[in-house]
Every structure is written in C-alpha cells, then in structure tokens.
C-alpha atoms as a PDB file:
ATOM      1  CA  UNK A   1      47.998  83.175 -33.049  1.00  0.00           C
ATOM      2  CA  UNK A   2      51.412  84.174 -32.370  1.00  0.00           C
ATOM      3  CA  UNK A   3      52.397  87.258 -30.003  1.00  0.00           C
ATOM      4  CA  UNK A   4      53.137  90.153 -32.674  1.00  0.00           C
ATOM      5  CA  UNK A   5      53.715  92.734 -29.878  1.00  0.00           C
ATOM      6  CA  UNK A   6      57.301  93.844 -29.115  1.00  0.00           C
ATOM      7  CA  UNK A   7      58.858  93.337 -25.486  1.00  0.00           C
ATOM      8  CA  UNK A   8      58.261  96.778 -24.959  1.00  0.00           C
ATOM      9  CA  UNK A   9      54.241  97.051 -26.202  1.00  0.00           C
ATOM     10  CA  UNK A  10      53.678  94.108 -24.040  1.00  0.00           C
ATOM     11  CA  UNK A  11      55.182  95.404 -20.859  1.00  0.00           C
ATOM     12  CA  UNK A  12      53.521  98.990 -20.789  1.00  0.00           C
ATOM     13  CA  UNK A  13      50.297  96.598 -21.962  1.00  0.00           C
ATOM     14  CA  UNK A  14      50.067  94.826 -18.640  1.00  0.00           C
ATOM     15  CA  UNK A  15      47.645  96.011 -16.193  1.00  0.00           C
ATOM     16  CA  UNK A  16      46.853  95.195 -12.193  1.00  0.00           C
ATOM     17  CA  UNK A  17      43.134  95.555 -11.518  1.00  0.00           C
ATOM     18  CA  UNK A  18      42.108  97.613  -8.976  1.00  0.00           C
ATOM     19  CA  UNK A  19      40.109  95.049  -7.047  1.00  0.00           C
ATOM     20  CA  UNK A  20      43.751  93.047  -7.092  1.00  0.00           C
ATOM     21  CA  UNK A  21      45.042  96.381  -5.342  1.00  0.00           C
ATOM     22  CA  UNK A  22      42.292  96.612  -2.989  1.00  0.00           C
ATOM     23  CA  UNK A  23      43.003  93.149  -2.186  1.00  0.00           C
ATOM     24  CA  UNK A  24      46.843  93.938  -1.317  1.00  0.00           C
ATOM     25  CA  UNK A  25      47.940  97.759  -1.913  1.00  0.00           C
ATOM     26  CA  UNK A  26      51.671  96.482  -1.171  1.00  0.00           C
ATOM     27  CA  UNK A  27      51.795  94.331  -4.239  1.00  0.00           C
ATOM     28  CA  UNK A  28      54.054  94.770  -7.048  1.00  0.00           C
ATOM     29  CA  UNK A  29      55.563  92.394  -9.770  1.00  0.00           C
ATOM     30  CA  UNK A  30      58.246  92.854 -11.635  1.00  0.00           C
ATOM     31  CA  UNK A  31      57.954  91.707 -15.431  1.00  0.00           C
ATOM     32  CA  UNK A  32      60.640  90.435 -17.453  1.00  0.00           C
ATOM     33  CA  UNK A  33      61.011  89.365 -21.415  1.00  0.00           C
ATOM     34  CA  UNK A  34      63.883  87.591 -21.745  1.00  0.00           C
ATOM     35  CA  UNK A  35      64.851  87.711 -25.833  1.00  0.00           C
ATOM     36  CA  UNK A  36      67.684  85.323 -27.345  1.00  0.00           C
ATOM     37  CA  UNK A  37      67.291  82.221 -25.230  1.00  0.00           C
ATOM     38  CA  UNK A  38      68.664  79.377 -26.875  1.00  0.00           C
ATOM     39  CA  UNK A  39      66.407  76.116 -26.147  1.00  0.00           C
ATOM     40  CA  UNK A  40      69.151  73.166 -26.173  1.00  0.00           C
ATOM     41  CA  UNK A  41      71.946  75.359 -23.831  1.00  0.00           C
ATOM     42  CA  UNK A  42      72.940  73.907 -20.922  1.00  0.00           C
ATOM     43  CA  UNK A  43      74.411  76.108 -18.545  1.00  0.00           C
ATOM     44  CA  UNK A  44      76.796  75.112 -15.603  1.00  0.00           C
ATOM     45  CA  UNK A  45      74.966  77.915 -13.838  1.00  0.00           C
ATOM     46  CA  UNK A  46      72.059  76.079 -13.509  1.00  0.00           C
ATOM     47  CA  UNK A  47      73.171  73.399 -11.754  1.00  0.00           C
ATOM     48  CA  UNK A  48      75.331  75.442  -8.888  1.00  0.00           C
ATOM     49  CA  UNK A  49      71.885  77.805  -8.513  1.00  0.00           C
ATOM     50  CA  UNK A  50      69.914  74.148  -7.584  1.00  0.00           C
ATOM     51  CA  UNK A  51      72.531  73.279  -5.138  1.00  0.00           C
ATOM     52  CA  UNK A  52      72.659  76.604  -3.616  1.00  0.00           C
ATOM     53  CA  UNK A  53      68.654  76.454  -3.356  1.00  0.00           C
ATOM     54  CA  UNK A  54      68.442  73.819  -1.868  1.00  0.00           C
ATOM     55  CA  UNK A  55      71.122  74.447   0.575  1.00  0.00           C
ATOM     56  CA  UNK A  56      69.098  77.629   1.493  1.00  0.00           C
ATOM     57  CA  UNK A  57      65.918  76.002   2.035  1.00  0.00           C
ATOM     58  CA  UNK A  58      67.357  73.435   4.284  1.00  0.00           C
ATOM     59  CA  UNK A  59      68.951  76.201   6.465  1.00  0.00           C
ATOM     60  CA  UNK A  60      65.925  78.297   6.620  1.00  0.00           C
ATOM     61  CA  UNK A  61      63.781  75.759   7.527  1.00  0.00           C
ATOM     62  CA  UNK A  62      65.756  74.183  10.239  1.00  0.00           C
ATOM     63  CA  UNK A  63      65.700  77.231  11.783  1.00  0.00           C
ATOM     64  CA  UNK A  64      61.991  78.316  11.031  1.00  0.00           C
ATOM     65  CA  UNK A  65      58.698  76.371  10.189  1.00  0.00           C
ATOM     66  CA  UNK A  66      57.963  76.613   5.999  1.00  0.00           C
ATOM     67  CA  UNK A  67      54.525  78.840   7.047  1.00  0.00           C
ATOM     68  CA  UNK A  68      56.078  81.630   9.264  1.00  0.00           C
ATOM     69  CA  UNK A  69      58.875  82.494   6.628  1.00  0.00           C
ATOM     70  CA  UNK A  70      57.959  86.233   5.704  1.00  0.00           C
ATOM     71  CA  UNK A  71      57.015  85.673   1.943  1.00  0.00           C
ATOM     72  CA  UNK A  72      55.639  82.109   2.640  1.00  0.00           C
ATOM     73  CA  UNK A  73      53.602  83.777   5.403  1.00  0.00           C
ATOM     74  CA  UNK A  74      52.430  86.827   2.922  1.00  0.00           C
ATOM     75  CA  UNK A  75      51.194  84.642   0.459  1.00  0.00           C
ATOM     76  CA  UNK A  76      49.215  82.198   2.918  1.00  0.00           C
ATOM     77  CA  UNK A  77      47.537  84.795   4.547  1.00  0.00           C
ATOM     78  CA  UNK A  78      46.966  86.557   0.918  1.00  0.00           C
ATOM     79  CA  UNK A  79      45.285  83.732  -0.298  1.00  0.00           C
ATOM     80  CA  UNK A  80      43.019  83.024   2.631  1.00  0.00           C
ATOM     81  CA  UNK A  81      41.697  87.039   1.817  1.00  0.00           C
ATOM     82  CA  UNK A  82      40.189  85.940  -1.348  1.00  0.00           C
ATOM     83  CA  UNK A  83      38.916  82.353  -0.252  1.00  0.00           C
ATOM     84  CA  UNK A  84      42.010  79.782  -1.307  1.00  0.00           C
ATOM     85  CA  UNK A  85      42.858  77.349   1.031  1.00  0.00           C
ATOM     86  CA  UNK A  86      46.849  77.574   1.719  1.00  0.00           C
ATOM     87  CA  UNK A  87      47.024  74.197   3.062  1.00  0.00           C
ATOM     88  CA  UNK A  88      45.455  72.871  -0.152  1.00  0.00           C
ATOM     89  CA  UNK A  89      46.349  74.887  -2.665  1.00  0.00           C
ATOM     90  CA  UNK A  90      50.203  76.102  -1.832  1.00  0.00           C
ATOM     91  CA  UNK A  91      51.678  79.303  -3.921  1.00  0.00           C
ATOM     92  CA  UNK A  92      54.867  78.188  -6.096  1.00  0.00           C
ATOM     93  CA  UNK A  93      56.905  79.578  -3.709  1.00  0.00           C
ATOM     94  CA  UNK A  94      55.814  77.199  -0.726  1.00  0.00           C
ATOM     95  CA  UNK A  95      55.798  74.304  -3.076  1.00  0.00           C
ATOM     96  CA  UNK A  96      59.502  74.540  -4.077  1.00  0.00           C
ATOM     97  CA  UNK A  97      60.713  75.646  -0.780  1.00  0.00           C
ATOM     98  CA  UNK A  98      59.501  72.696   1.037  1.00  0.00           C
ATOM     99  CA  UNK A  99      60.642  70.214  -1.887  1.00  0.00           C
ATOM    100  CA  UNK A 100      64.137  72.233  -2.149  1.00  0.00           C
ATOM    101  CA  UNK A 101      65.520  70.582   0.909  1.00  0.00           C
ATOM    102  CA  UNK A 102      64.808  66.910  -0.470  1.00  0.00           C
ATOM    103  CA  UNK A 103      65.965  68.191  -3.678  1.00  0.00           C
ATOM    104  CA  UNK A 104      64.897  70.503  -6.311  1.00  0.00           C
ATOM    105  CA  UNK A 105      62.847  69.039  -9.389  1.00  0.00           C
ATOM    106  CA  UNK A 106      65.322  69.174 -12.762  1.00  0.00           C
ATOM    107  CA  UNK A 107      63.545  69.726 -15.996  1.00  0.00           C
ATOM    108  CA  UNK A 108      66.348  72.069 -18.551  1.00  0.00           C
ATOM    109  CA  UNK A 109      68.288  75.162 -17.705  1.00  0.00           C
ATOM    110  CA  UNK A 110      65.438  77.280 -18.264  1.00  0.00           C
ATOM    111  CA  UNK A 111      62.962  76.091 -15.779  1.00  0.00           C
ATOM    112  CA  UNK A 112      65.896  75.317 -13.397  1.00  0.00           C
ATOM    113  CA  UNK A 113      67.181  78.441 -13.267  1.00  0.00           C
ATOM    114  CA  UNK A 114      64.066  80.276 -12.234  1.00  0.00           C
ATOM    115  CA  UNK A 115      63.459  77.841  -9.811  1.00  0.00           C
ATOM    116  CA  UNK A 116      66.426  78.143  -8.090  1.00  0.00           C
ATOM    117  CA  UNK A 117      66.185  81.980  -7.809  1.00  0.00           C
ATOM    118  CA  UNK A 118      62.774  81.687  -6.145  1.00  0.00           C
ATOM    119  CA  UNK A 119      64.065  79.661  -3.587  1.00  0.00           C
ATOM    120  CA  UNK A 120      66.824  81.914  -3.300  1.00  0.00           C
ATOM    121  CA  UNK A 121      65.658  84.980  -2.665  1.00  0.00           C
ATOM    122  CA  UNK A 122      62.572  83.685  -1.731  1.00  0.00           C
ATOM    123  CA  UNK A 123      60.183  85.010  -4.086  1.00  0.00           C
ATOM    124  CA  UNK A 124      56.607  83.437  -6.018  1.00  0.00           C
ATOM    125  CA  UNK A 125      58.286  83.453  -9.464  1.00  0.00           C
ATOM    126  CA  UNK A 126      56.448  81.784 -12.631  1.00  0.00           C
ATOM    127  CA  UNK A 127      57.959  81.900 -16.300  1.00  0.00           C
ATOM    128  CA  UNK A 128      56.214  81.172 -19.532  1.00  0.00           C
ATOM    129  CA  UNK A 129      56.668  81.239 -23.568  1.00  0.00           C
ATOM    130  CA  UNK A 130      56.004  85.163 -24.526  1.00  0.00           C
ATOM    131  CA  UNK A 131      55.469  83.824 -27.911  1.00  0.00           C
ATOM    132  CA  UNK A 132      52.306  81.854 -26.933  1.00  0.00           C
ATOM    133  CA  UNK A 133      50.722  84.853 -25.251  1.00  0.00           C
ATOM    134  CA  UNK A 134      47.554  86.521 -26.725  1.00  0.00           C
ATOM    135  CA  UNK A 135      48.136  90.499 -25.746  1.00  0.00           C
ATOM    136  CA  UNK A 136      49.436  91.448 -22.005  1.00  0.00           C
ATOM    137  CA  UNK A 137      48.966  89.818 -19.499  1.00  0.00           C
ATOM    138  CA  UNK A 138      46.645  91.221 -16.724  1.00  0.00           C
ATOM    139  CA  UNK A 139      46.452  90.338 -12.861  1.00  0.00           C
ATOM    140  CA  UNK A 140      42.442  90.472 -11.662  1.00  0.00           C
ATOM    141  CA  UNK A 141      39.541  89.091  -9.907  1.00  0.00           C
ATOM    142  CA  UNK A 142      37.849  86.460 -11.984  1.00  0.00           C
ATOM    143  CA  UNK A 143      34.576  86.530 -12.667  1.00  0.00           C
ATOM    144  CA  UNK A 144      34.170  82.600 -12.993  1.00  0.00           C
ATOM    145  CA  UNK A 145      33.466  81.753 -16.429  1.00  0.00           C
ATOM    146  CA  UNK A 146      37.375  82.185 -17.725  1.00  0.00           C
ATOM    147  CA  UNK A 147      38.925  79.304 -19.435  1.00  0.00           C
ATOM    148  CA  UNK A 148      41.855  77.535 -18.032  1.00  0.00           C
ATOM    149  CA  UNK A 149      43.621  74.394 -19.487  1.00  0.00           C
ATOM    150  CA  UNK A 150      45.522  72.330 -17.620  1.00  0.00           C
ATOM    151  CA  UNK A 151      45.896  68.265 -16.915  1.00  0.00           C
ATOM    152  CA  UNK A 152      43.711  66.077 -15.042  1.00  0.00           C
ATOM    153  CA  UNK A 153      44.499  62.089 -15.505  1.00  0.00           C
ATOM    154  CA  UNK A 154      47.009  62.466 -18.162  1.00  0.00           C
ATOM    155  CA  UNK A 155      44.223  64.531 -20.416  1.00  0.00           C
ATOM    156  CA  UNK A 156      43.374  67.904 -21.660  1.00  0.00           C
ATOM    157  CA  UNK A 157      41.123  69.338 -19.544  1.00  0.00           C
ATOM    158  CA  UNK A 158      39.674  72.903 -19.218  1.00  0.00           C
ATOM    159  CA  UNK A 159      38.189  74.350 -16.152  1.00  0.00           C
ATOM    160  CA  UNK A 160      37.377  77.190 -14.823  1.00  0.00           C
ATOM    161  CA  UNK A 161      38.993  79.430 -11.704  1.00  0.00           C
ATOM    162  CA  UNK A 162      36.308  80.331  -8.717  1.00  0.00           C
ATOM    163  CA  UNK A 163      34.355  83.692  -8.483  1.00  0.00           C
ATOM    164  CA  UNK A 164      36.789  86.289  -7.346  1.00  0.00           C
ATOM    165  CA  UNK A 165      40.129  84.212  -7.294  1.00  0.00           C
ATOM    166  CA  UNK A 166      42.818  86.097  -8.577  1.00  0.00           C
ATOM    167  CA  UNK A 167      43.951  85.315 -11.820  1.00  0.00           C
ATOM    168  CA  UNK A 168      46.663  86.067 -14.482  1.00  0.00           C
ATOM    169  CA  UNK A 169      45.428  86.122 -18.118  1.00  0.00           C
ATOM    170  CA  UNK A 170      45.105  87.386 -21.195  1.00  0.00           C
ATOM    171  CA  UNK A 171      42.814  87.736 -24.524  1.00  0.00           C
ATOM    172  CA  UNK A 172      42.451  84.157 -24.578  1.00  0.00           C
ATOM    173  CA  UNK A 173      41.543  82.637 -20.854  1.00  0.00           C
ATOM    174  CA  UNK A 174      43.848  82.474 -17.359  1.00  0.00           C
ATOM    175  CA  UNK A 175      47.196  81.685 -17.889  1.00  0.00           C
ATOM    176  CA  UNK A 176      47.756  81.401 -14.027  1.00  0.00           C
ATOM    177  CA  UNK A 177      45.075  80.488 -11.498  1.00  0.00           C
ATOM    178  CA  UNK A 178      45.564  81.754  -7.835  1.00  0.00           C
ATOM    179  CA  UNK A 179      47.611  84.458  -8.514  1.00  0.00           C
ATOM    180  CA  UNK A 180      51.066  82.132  -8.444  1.00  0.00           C
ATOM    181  CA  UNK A 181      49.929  78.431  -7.596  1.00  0.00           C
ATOM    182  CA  UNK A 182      49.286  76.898 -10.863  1.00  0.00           C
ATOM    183  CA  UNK A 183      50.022  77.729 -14.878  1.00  0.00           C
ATOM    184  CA  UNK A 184      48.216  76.770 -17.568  1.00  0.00           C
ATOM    185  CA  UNK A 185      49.537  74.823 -20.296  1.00  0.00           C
ATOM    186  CA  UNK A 186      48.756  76.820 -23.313  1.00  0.00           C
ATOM    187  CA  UNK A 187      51.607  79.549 -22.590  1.00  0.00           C
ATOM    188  CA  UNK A 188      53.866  77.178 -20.747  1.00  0.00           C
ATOM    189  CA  UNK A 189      57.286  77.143 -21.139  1.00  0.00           C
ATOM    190  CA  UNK A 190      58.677  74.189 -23.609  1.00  0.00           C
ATOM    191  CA  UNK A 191      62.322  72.912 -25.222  1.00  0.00           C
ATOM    192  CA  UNK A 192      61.518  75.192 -27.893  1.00  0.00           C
ATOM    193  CA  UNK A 193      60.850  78.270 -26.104  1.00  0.00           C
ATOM    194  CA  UNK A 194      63.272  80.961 -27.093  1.00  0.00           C
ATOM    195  CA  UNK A 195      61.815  84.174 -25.401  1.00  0.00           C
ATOM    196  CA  UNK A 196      60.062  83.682 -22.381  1.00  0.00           C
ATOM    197  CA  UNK A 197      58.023  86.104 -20.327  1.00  0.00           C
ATOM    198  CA  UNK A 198      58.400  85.861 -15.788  1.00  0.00           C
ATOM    199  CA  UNK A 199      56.459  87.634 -13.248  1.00  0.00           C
ATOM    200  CA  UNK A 200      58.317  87.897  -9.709  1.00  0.00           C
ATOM    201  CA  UNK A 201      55.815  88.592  -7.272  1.00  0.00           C
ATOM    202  CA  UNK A 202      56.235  90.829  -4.392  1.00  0.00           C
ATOM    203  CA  UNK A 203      54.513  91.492  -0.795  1.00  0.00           C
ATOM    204  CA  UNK A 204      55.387  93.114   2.149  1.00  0.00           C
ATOM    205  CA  UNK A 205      57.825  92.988   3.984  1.00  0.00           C
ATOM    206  CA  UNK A 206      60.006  92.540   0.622  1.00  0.00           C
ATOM    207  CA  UNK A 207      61.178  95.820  -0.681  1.00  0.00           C
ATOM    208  CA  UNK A 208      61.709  97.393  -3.882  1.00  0.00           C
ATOM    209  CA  UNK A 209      65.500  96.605  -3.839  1.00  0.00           C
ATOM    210  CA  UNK A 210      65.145  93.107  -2.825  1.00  0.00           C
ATOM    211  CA  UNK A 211      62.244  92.442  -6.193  1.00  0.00           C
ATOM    212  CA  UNK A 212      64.970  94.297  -8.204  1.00  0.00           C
ATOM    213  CA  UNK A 213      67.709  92.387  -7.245  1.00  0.00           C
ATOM    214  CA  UNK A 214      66.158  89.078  -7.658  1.00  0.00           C
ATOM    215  CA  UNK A 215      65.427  90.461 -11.031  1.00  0.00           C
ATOM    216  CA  UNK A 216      68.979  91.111 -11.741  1.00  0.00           C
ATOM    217  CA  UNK A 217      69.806  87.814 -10.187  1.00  0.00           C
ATOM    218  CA  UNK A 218      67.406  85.772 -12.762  1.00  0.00           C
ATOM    219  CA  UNK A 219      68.758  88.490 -15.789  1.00  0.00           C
ATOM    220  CA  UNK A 220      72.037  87.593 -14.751  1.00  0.00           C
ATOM    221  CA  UNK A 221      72.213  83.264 -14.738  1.00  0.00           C
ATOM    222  CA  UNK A 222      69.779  83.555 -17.879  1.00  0.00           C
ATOM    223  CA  UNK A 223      72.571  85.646 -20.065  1.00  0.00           C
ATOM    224  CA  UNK A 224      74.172  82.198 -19.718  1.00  0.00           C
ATOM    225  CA  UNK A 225      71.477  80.733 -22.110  1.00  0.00           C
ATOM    226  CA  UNK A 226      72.663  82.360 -25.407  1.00  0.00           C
ATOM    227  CA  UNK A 227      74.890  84.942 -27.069  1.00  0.00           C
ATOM    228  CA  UNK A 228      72.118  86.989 -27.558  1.00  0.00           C
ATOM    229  CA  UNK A 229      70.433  87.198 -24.427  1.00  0.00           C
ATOM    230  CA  UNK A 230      68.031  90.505 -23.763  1.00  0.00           C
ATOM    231  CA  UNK A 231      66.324  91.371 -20.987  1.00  0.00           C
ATOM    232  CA  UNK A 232      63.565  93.868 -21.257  1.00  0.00           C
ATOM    233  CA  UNK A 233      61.433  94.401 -17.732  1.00  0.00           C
ATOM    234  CA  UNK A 234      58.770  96.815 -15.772  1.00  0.00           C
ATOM    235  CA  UNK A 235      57.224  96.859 -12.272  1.00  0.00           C
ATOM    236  CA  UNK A 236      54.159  97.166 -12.004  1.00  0.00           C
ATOM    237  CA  UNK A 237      51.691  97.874  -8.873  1.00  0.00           C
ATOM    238  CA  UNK A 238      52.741  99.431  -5.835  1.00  0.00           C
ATOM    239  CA  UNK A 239      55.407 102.370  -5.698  1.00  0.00           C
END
C-alpha cells in the first residue's frame, strides 16, 4: 500500500537503533523528502554536476589511493566492525568514486543528480520513491530473517541480510542492506517517481556543516526538476 504519511510524520517517524549507535556514536544522516519532482525533466544541471564529479574523483585519486580518502576510509573500517567485507562488498560511496574517473553511470536527472553530489562532497548518499515506503524508515542491526528483494540472473529474488548487518527498513522488509551498499528494488527510485525520499550518511571526520551543506547542495540542483519542488529534511543520530 501506498505511503499515507506526510513528509513531516515520516521524518520525526524515523528512528536509529541504539545498537547502530553503539556501533558508531559519530553517525548521523540527514533525511530529505523531496515533493514536486517532475519524472520526464531534464535538467542541464545534471549533466555539469557528472562532469564536475568526475573531474573530482580523478583529482582526488591521483593524489590519494580510493581506501585512505577520509569517508571512503570511515565506511571500510565501519563495515569491517559489524563483519562486511569492504573489498567485497564496497559502500555506494566507494563504488561511484572509483567508477567517477572512467565516467559516471547516466540513468535520468534524478539518479544523476544524487550521484554526482556524492562524489562531490564525498558522501554515502542513496535515494528512493517515498511513495513506495511502508512507515519510516529505521537504521538497525538485523536479526537475519528480514526480507530483501533484489536481482540475481535477471530474476526476482528475495534474500535475506546476515545476523547483525546493519540495515535500513521499514514495515515491510530492508530497503537497504549494509547500511549504504545495496537498495532493494521494492522502494527504488523509477521514471515515475515524483517524491523521493535520500539519506546522506555521515561519519567522522565530516562535520555537521559539511552533511548540511551537501544537503543544500542536492536541495539546490533538484529545485531544477519541477516548478514545484519542496524539500522537507531532519538529522538524525549524533549531535
């Protein structure tokens, strides 16, 4: 069934569990619903954001290996605390970075921007259809028997995350598995999505100022997307 909360209800509905916090007490995400988006714009912004991404990538890495860039390095050592392997299972972040300098993946406007502004200011940053949520999202420690759907050979598959992996989800099963390294494809974002829900995820050493103003940053290039563009948002975790 359909979302029926307002932007508002399902920000102040989204909860951290403790054990996440226990996990990392510097975490904090920063939660946007982005209202208004219309699904066939195409927005010069979103191609100068690629080529500036991908520019940036290719300068930070020929100046520093992918797995010692602070956030890179945050998340790596983040997901070898609760028994992911980075090497083999690389947080959203990583992935894009290290494809940005051979050249960003192009999908619409949407997707494009948000990838861009990861790689830009260098921040795990996933986006999904609000609409096709099932109450708040939450951030925990799964317990292993969670549903998941994804693709495996072209097919429908469900599976199921590992004991304590960190998960997003909500009433119906994980909507993210491994805290930012894959979504699911029951909330994903599609060419019909018109308000779509992101969760920019923050460790040490980034600071408040730098989540918020990759915030604004995404906020900004997505007003591009419609003449009704709004931009409801809350951090959570850490203060």
């Amino acid at each position: 069934m359909p979302n029926n909360l307002t932007p508002t209800e399902f920000l102040y509905g989204c909860s951290i569990g403790p054990a996440v916090l226990e996990l990392r007490p510097d975490y904090r995400a920063l939660l946007l619903v982005v209202e208004g988006i219309n699904p066939q714009a195409k927005a010069d912004i979103a191609d100068d954001l690629i080529r500036r991404a991908e520019a940036h990538a290719t300068a930070l890495l020929a100046e520093t290996p992918v797995d010692q860039l602070p956030q890179i390095s945050a998340w790596r050592e983040t997901y070898r605390a609760f028994g992911a392997k980075p090497q083999r299972t690389r947080n959203s972040l990583e992935a894009l970075t290290r494809r940005a300098a051979a050249g960003l993946p192009r999908v619409n406007a949407l997707t494009d921007i948000y990838n861009a502004i990861s790689v830009l200011h260098q921040i795990p940053l996933g986006g999904e259809d609000f609409d096709l949520y099932e109450g708040p999202a939450q951030l925990s420690r799964a317990t292993g028997d969670e549903a998941f759907d994804t693709t495996a050979g072209g097919e429908t598959v469900i599976e199921n995350p590992d004991a304590g992996e960190v998960i997003w989800r909500d009433g119906s099963g994980v909507t993210c598995r491994r805290w930012n390294w894959r979504q699911g494809k029951r909330t994903a974002l599609s060419e019909n999505t018109a308000t779509a829900f992101f969760i920019l995820d923050a460790l040490a050493p980034m600071t408040n100022e730098e989540l918020e103003a990759a915030g604004e940053a995404l906020s900004h290039a997505l007003e591009s997307l419609g003449t009704d563009v709004q931009v409801s948002k809350r951090m959570v975790g850490a203060q």
